[in-house]
Protein backbone atom coordinates (compact mmCIF):
# COMPACT_ATOMS: atom_id res chain seq x y z
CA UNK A 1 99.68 156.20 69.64
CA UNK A 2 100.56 157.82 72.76
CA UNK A 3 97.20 156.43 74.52
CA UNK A 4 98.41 152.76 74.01
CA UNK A 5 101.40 153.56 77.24
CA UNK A 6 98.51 155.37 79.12
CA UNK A 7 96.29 152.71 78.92
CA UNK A 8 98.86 150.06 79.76
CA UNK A 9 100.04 152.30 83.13
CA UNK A 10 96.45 152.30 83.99
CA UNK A 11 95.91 148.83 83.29
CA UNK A 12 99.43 148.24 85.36
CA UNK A 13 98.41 150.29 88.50
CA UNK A 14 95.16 148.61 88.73
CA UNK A 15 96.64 145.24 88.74
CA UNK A 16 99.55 145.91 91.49
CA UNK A 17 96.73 147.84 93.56
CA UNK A 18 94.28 145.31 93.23
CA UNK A 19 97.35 142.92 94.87
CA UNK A 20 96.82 144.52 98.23
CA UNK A 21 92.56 143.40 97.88
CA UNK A 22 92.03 139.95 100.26
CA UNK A 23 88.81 138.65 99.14
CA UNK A 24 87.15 135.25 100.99
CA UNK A 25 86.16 133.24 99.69
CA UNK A 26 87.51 133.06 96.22
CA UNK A 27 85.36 129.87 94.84
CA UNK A 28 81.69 128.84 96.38
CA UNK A 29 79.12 126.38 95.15
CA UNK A 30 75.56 127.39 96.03
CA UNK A 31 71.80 126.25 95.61
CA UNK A 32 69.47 128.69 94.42
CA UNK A 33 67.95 129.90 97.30
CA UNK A 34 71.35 129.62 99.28
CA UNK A 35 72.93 132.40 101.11
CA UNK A 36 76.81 133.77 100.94
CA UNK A 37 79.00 135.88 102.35
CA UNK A 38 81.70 137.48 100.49
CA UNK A 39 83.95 140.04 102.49
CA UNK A 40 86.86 142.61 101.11
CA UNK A 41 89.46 143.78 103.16
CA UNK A 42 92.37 146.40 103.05
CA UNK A 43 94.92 147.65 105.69
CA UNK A 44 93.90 150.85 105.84
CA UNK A 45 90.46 152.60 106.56
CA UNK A 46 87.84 153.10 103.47
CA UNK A 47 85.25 155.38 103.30
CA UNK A 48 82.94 153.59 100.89
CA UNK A 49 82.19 149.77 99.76
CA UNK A 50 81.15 148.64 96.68
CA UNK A 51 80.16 145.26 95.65
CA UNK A 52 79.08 143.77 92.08
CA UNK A 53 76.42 140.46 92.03
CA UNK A 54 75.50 139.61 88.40
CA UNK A 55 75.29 142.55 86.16
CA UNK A 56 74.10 144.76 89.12
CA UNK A 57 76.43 146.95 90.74
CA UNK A 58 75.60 147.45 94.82
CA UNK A 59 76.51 150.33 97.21
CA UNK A 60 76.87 149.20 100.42
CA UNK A 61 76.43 150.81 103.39
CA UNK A 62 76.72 149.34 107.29
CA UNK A 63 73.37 150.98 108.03
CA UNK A 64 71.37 149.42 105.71
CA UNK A 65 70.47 145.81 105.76
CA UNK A 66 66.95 146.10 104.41
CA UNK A 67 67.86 145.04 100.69
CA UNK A 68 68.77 141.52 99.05
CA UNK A 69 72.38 142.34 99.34
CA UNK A 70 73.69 144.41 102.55
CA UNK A 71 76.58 145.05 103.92
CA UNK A 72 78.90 142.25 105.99
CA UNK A 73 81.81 143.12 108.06
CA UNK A 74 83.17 145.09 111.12
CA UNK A 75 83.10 148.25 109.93
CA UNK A 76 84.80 150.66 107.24
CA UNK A 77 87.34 152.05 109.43
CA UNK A 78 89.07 148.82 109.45
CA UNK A 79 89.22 148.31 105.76
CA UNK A 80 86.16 145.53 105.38
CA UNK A 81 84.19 145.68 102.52
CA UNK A 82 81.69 142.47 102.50
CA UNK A 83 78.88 141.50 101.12
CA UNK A 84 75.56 139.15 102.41
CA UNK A 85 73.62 137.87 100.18
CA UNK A 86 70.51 136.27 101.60
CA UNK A 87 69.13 134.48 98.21
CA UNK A 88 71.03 133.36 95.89
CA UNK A 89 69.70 133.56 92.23
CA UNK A 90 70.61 131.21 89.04
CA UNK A 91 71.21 133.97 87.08
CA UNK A 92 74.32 135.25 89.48
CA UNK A 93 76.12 132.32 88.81
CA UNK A 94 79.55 133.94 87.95
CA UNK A 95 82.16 136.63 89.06
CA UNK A 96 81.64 138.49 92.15
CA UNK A 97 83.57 141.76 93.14
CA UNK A 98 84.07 144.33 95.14
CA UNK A 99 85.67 147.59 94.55
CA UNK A 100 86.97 150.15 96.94
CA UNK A 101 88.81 153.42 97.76
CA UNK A 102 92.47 153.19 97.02
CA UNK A 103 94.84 154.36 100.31
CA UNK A 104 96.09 157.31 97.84
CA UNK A 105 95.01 158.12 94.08
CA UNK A 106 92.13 158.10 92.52
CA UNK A 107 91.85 154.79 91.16
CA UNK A 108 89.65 152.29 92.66
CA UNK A 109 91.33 148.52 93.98
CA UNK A 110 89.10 145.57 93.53
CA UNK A 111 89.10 141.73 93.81
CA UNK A 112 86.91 138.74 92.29
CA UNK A 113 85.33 135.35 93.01
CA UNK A 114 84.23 133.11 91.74
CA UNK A 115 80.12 132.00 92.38
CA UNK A 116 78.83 128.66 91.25
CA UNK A 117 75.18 128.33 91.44
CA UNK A 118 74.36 124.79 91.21
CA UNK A 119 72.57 123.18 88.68
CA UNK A 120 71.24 119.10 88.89
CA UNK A 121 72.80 117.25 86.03
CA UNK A 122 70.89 114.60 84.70
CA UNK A 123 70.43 111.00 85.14
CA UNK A 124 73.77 109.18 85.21
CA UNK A 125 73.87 106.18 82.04
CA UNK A 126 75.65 103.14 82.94
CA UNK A 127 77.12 102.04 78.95
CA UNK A 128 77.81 98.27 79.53
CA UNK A 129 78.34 95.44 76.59
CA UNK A 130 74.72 94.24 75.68
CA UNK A 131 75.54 90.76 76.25
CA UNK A 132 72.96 89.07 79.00
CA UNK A 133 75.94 87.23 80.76
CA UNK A 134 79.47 86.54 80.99
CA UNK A 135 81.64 83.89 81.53
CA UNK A 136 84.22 83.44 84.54
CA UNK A 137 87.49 85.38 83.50
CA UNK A 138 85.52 87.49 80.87
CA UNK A 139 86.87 91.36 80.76
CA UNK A 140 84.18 93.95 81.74
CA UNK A 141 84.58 97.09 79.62
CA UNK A 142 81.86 99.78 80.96
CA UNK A 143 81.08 103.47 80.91
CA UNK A 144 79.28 105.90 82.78
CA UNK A 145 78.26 109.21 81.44
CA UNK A 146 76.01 112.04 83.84
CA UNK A 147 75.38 115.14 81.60
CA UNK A 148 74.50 118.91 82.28
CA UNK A 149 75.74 119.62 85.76
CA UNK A 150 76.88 122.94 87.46
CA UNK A 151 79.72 122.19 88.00
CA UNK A 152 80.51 118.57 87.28
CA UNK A 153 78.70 115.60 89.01
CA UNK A 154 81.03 113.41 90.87
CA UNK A 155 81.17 109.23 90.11
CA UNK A 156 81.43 106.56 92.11
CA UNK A 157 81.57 102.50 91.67
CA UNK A 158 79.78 99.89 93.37
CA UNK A 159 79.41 96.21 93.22
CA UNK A 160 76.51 95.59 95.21
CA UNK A 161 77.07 97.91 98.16
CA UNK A 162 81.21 97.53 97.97
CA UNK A 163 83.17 100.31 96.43
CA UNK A 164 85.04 99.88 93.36
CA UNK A 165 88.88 100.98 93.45
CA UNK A 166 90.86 98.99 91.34
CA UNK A 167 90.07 99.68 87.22
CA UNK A 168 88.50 102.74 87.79
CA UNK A 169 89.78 105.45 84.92
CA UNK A 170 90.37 109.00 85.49
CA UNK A 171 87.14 110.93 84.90
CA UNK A 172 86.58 113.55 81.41
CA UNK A 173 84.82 116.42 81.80
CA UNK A 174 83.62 118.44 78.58
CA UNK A 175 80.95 121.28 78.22
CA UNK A 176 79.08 122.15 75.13
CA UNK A 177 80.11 125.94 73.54
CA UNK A 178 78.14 128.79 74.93
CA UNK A 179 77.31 126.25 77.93
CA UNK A 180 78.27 126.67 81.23
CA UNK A 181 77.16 123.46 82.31
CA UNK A 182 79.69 120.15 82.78
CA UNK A 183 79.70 116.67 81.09
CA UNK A 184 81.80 114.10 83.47
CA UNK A 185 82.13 110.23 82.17
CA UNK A 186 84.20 107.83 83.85
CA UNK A 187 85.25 104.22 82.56
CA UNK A 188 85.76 101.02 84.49
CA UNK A 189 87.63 97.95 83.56
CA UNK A 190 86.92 94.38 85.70
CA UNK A 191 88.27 90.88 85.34
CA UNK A 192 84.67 88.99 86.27
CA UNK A 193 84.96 86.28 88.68
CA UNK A 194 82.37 83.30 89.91
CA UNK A 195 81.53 85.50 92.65
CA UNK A 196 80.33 88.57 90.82
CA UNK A 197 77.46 86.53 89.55
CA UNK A 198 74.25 88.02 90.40
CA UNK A 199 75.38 91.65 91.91
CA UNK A 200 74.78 94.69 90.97
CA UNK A 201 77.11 96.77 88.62
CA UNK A 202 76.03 100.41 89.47
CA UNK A 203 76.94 103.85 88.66
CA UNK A 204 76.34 106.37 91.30
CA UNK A 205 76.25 110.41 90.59
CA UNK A 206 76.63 112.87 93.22
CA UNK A 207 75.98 116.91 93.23
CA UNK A 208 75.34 119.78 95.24
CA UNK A 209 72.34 120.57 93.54
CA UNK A 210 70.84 116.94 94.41
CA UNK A 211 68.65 115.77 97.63
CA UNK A 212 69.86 112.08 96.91
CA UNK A 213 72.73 110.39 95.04
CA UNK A 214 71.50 109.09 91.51
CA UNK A 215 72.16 105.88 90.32
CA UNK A 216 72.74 103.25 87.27
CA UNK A 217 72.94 99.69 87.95
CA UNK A 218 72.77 96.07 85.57
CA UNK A 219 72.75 92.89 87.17
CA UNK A 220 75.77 90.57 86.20
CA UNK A 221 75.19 86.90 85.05
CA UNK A 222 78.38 85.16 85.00
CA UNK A 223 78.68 81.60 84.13
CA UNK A 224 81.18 79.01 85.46
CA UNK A 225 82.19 75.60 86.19
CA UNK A 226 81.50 73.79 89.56
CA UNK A 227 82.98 74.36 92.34
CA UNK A 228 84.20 72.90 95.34
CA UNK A 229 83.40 74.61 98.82
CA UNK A 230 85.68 72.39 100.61
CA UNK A 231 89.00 70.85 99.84
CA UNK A 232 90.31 67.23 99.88
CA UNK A 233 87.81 63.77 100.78
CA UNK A 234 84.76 64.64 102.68
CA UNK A 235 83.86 62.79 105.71
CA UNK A 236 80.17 62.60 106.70
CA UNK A 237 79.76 62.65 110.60
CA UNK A 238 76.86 61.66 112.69
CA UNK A 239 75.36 58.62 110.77
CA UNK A 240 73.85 55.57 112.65
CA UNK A 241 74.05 51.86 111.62
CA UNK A 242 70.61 50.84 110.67
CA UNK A 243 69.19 54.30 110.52
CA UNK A 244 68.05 56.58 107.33
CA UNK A 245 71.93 58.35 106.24
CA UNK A 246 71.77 61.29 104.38
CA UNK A 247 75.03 62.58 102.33
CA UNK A 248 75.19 65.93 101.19
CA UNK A 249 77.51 67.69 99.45
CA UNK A 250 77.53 71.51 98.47
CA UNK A 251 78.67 72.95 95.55
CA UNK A 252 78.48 76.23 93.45
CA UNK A 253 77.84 76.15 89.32
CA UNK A 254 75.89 78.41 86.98
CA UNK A 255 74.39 77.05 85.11
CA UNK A 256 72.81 74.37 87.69
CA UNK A 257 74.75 70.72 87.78
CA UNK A 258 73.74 67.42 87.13
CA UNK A 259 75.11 64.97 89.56
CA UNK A 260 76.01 61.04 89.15
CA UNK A 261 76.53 59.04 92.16
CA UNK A 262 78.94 56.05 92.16
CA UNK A 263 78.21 53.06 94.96
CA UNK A 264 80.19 50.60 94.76
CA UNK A 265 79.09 48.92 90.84
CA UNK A 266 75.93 51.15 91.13
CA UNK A 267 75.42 54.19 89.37
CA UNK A 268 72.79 56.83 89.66
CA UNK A 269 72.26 60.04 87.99
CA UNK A 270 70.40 62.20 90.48
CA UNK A 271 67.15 62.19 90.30
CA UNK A 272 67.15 58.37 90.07
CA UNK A 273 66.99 55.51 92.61
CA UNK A 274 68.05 51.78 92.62
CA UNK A 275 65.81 49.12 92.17
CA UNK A 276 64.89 48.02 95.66
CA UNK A 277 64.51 51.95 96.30
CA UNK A 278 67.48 51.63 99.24
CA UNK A 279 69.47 54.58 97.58
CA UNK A 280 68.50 57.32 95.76
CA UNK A 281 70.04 60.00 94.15
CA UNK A 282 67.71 63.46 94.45
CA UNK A 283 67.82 66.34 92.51
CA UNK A 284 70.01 69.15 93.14
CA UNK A 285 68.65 71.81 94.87
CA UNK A 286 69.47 75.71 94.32
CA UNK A 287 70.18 77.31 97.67
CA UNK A 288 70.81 80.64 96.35
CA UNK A 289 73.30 83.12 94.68
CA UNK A 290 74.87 79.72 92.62
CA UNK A 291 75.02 77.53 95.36
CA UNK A 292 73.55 73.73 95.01
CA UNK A 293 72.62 70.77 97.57
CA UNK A 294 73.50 67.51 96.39
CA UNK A 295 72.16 64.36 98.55
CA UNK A 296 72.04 60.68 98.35
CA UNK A 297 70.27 59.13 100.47
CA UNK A 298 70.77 55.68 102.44
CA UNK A 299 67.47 54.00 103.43
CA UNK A 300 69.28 51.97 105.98
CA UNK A 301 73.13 52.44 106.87
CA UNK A 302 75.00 49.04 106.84
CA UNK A 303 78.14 48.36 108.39
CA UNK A 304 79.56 48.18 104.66
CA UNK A 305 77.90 51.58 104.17
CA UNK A 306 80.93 52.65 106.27
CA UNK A 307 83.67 50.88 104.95
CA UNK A 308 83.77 51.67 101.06
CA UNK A 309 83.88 55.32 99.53
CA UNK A 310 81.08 56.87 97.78
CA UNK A 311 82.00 58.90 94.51
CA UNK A 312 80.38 62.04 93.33
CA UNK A 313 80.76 63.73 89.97
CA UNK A 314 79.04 67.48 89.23
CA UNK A 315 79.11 68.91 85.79
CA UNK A 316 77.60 71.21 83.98
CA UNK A 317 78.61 72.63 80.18
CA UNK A 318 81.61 74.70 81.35
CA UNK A 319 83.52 71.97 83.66
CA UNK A 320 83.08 69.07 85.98
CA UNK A 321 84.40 68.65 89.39
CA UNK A 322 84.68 65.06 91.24
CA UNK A 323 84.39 64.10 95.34
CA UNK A 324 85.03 61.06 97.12
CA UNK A 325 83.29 60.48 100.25
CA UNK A 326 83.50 58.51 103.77
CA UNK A 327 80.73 57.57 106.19
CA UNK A 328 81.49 57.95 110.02
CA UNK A 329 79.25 57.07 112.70
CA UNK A 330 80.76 59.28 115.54
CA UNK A 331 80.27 62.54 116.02
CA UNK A 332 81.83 65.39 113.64
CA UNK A 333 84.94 66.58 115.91
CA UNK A 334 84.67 70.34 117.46
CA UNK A 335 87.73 72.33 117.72
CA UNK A 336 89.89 74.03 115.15
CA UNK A 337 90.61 72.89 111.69
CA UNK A 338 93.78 73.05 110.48
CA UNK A 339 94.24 73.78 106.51
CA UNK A 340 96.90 72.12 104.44
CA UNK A 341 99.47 75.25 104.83
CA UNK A 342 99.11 75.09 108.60
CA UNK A 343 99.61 71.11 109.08
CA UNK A 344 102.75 71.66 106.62
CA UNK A 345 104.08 74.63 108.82
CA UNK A 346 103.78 72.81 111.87
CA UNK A 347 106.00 69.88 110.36
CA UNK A 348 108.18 72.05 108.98
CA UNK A 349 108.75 73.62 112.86
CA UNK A 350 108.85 70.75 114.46
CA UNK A 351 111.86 69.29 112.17
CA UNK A 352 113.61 72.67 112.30
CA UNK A 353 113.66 71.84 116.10
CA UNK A 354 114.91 68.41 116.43
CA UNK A 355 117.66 69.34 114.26
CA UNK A 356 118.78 72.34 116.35
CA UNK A 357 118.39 69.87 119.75
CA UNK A 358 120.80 67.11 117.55
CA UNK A 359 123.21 69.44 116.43
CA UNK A 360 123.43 71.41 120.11
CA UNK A 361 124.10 67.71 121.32
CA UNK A 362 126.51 66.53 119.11
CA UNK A 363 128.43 69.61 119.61
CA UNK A 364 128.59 69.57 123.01
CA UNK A 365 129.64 65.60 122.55
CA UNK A 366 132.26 66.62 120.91
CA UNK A 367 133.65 69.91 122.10
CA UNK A 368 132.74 71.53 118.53
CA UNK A 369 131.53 75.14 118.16
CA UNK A 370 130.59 76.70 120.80
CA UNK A 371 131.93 74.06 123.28
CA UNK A 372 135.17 73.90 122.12
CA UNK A 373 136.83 77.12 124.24
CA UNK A 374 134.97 76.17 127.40
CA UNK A 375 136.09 72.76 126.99
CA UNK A 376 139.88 73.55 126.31
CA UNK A 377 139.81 76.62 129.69
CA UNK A 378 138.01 73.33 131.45
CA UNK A 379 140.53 70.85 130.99
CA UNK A 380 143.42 73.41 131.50
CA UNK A 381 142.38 74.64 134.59
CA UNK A 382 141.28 70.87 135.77
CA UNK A 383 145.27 70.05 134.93
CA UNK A 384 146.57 72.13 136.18
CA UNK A 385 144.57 72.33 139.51
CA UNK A 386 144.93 69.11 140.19
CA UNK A 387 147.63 68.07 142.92
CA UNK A 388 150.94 66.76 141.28
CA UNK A 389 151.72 64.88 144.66
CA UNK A 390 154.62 63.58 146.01
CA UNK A 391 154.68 59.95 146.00
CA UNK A 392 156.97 58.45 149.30
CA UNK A 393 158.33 55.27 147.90
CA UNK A 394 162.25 55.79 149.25
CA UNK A 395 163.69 58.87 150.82
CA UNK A 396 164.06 61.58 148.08
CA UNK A 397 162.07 60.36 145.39
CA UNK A 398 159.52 62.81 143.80
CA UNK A 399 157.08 62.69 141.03
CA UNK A 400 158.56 65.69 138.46
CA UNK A 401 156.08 68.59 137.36
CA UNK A 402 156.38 69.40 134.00
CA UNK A 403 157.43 73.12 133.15
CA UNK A 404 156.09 74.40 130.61
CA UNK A 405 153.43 72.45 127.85
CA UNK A 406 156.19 72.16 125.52
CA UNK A 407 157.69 69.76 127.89
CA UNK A 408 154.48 66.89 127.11
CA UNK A 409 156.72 64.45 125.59
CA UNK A 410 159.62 64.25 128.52
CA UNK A 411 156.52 64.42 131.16
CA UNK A 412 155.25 61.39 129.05
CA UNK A 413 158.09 59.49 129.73
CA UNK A 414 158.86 60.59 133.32
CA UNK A 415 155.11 59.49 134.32
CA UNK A 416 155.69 55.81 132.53
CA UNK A 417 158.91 55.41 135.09
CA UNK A 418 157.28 56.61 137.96
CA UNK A 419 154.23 53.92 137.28
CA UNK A 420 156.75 51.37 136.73
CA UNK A 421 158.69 52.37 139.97
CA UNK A 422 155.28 52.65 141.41
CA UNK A 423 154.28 49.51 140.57
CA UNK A 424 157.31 47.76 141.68
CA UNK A 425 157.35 49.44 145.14
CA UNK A 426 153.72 47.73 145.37
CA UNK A 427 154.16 44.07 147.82
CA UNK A 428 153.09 41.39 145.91
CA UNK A 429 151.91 38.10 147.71
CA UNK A 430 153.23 38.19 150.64
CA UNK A 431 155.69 40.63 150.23
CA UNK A 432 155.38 44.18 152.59
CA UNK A 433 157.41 47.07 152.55
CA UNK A 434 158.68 47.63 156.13
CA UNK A 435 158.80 51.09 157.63
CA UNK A 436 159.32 51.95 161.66
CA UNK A 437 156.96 50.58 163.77
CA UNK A 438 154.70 52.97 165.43
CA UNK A 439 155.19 53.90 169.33
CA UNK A 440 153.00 52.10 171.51
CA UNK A 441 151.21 55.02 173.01
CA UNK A 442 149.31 55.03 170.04
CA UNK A 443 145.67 53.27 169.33
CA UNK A 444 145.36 50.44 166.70
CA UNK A 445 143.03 52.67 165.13
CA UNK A 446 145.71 55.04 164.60
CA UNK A 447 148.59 52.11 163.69
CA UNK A 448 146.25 51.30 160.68
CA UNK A 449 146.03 54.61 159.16
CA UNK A 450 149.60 54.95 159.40
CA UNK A 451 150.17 51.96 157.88
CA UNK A 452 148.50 53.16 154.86
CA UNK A 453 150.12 55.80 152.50
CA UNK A 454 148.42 57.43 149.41
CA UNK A 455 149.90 58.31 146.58
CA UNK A 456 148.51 60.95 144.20
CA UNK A 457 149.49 60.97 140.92
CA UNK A 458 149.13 64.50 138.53
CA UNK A 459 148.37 63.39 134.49
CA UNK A 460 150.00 66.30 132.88
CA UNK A 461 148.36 67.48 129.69
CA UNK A 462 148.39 65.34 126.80
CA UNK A 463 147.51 67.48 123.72
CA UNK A 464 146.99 71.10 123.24
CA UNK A 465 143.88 70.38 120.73
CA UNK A 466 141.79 68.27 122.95
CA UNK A 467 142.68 67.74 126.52
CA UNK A 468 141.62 64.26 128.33
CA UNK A 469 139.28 64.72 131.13
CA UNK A 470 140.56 65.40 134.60
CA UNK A 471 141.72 62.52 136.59
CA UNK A 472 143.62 61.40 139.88
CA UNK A 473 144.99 58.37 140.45
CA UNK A 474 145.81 56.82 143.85
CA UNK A 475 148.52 54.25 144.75
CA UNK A 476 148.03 52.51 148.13
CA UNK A 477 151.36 51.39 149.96
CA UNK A 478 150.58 49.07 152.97
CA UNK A 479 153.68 48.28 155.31
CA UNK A 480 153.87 46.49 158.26
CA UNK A 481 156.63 46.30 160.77
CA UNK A 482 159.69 43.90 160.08
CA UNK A 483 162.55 42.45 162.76
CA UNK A 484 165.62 44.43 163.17
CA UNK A 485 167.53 41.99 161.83
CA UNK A 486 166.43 42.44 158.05
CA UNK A 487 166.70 46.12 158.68
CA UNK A 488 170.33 46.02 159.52
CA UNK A 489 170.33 44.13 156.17
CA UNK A 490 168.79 46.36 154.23
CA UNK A 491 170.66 49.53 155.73
């Protein structure tokens, strides 16, 4: 019993010892035929190097580099302990160590990696449904399996030369007992469209121990209705009255369409033609990868050609799809095409911007929003900037300022009296008011402008919510000189 606690402190000081090992690298994947390095170190000085390839156990020393494996590193003094290994063999595939002098006791410290020779797996198999063809919207279920590699091959998806990311499964990897060789297989889930018919489904496998990827491939046959390449009524440019006109219309379908052309009360299922042979319907021919040419063909384009609409319906045993066509005779426009969703942006944008021009307008129309501080500071300052003048009907009268804007009601009434006094101080037919004549030293010119006085009238504000626009009004007093006599009177 007591050799169980020795063994365990030996076991104990090899593993805190061998702690203090650094060993690079610690994983490598090599051909046969490959060379490695492998180098130990330690932070103190060693007097021997040992190193352990396989089942064979090699002494290594910094002056010999004759053998298969030699020694690698800067010297024993500063603790390396590596290894070079010029050609690698299948059967070292495994743990490599090294083992050297501890810095005190007598118990050697070593460190492991790990060597993976590489071995080619086999061909990849692509494990699909055995159905020849699928329809559009069918679920692809398939599996790809690439046996016996060291280590594991790695799998990739393509559709046609396009890498597969979406539906891709996480990969399994299994080995066989007693094997060291690796089993990966990978599954892939698609949702099979119109345009997956006629690439290639394939399976590639990659590996270290391979020149070339390997691959696994099926073709895909998928089956759908016609199709449409462009949206909406068709317009066909370029056609000449009294001239051969050609309509043609492409399309995509698998399996290939029949076509039926509608003119007018005539109808024609392609390949046919009417009885004077001035239409005809031709055969539908395959361009490639599911897509189809449709014509019908005018002898002679009439001025009714253009007017009416020509009426095309494709089918085959999955679906049908219907066009309506228009002849032109100019020239097919060049430029830009706008789609349906940019035509309906631009409306959109272009409403969106009358209605921020109306409402800007109508606010500023009404002093609302925005307008409606700057307008209430405008008419403010404009009343009260404007000259409340003094208004010389008699001696001493004077048009009253209002106070304060509480006072609008009393300045109300004060401004009604003065217009009435105003008003009445006004001659009317031949009525003047007399003043002093002027001396006579002075020029006519200058008798006439005294003769005139202006009035200036102040409109004090009206309401605190919307003030009225500024405004001066001007009362024009015209005197001329009277006798003495009916001055004495008046005085």
């Amino acid at each position: 019993m007591a050799a169980f606690p020795a063994l365990f402190g030996l076991l104990f000081a090899s593993l805190v010892t061998a702690q203090t090992v650094d060993i690079t690298p610690r994983e490598a994947v090599r051909r046969v035929g490959d060379d490695l390095t492998v180098l130990c170190k330690v932070p103190y000085p060693i007097d021997s190097c040992r190193m352990t390839v396989g089942t064979t156990s090699y002494r290594l020393i910094p002056t010999n580099q004759d053998e298969e494996v030699v020694y690698a590193g800067q010297g024993l003094k500063f603790g390396e302990c590596g290894a070079h290994i010029k050609h690698i063999k299948e059967e070292w595939n495994g743990n490599i160590s090294c083992l050297l002098p501890p810095q005190s006791g007598s118990i050697e410290v070593t460190a492991t990696m790990r060597l993976v020779v590489a071995k080619p797996p086999g061909n990849p198999q692509l494990i699909s449904p055995p159905q020849s063809n699928f329809k559009e919207g069918d679920i692809l279920m398939a599996q790809c399996i690439v046996p016996n590699g060291r280590p594991a091959a790695k799998i990739t998806w393509f559709l046609d030369d396009i890498q597969i990311l979406t539906g891709v499964h996480a990969p399994i990897i299994s080995s066989e007992p007693g094997l060291d060789l690796e089993t990966i297989s990978q599954n892939i889930t698609m949702n099979i469209g119109a345009d997956d018919h006629g690439k290639r489904l394939m399976c590639r496998a990659e590996h270290e121990a391979l020149d070339s990827p390997r691959e696994a491939a099926r073709q895909l046959v998928v089956y759908y209705p016609p199709k449409r390449t462009e949206p909406g009524p068709l317009t066909i440019f370029g056609l000449k009255i009294g001239a051969e006109g050609r309509l043609n219309v492409t399309v995509r379908s698998n399996p290939p369409p029949a076509a039926q052309w509608t003119v007018g009360e005539l109808v024609l299922d392609a390949p046919q033609r009417n009885d004077d042979a001035s239409v005809a319907a031709l055969e539908p021919v395959h361009l490639g990868s599911g897509f189809y040419n449709i014509t019908l063909v005018l002898s002679k384009v009439a001025k009714e050609d253009v007017d009416r609409t020509y009426y095309l319906r494709v089918n085959n045993d999955l679906g049908r799809e219907e066009f309506s066509l228009r002849l032109s005779t100019m020239d097919e426009p060049a430029g830009v095409e706008l789609g349906t969703g940019a035509i309906v942006g631009i409306v959109i944008a272009v409403l969106l911007l009358l209605i921020a021009v109306s409402l800007v307008v109508f606010a500023k129309a009404t002093d609302r929003w925005c307008f409606a501080a700057r307008s209430r500071e405008h008419g403010k300052s404009s009343g009260e900037s404007a000259a409340a003048g003094v208004v010389l009907i008699e001696a001493g009268d004077t048009i009253p300022r209002p106070d304060t804007e509480s006072a609008v009601g009393r300045e109300r009434s004060r401004l009604s009296a003065l217009g009435a006094r105003v008003r009445a101080a006004l001659p009317l037919g031949r009525d003047r008011v007399q003043a002093t004549p002027a001396p006579d030293t002075e020029t006519p010119a200058e008798e006439e402008k005294k003769g005139v006085v202006y009035a200036e009238l102040a409109l004090g504000d009206q309401t605190a919510e919307k003030p009225p626009p500024p405004s001066t009004e001007y009362a024009e007093i015209v005197y001329t000189d009277q006798p003495a006599q009916i001055k004495e009177d008046k005085e």
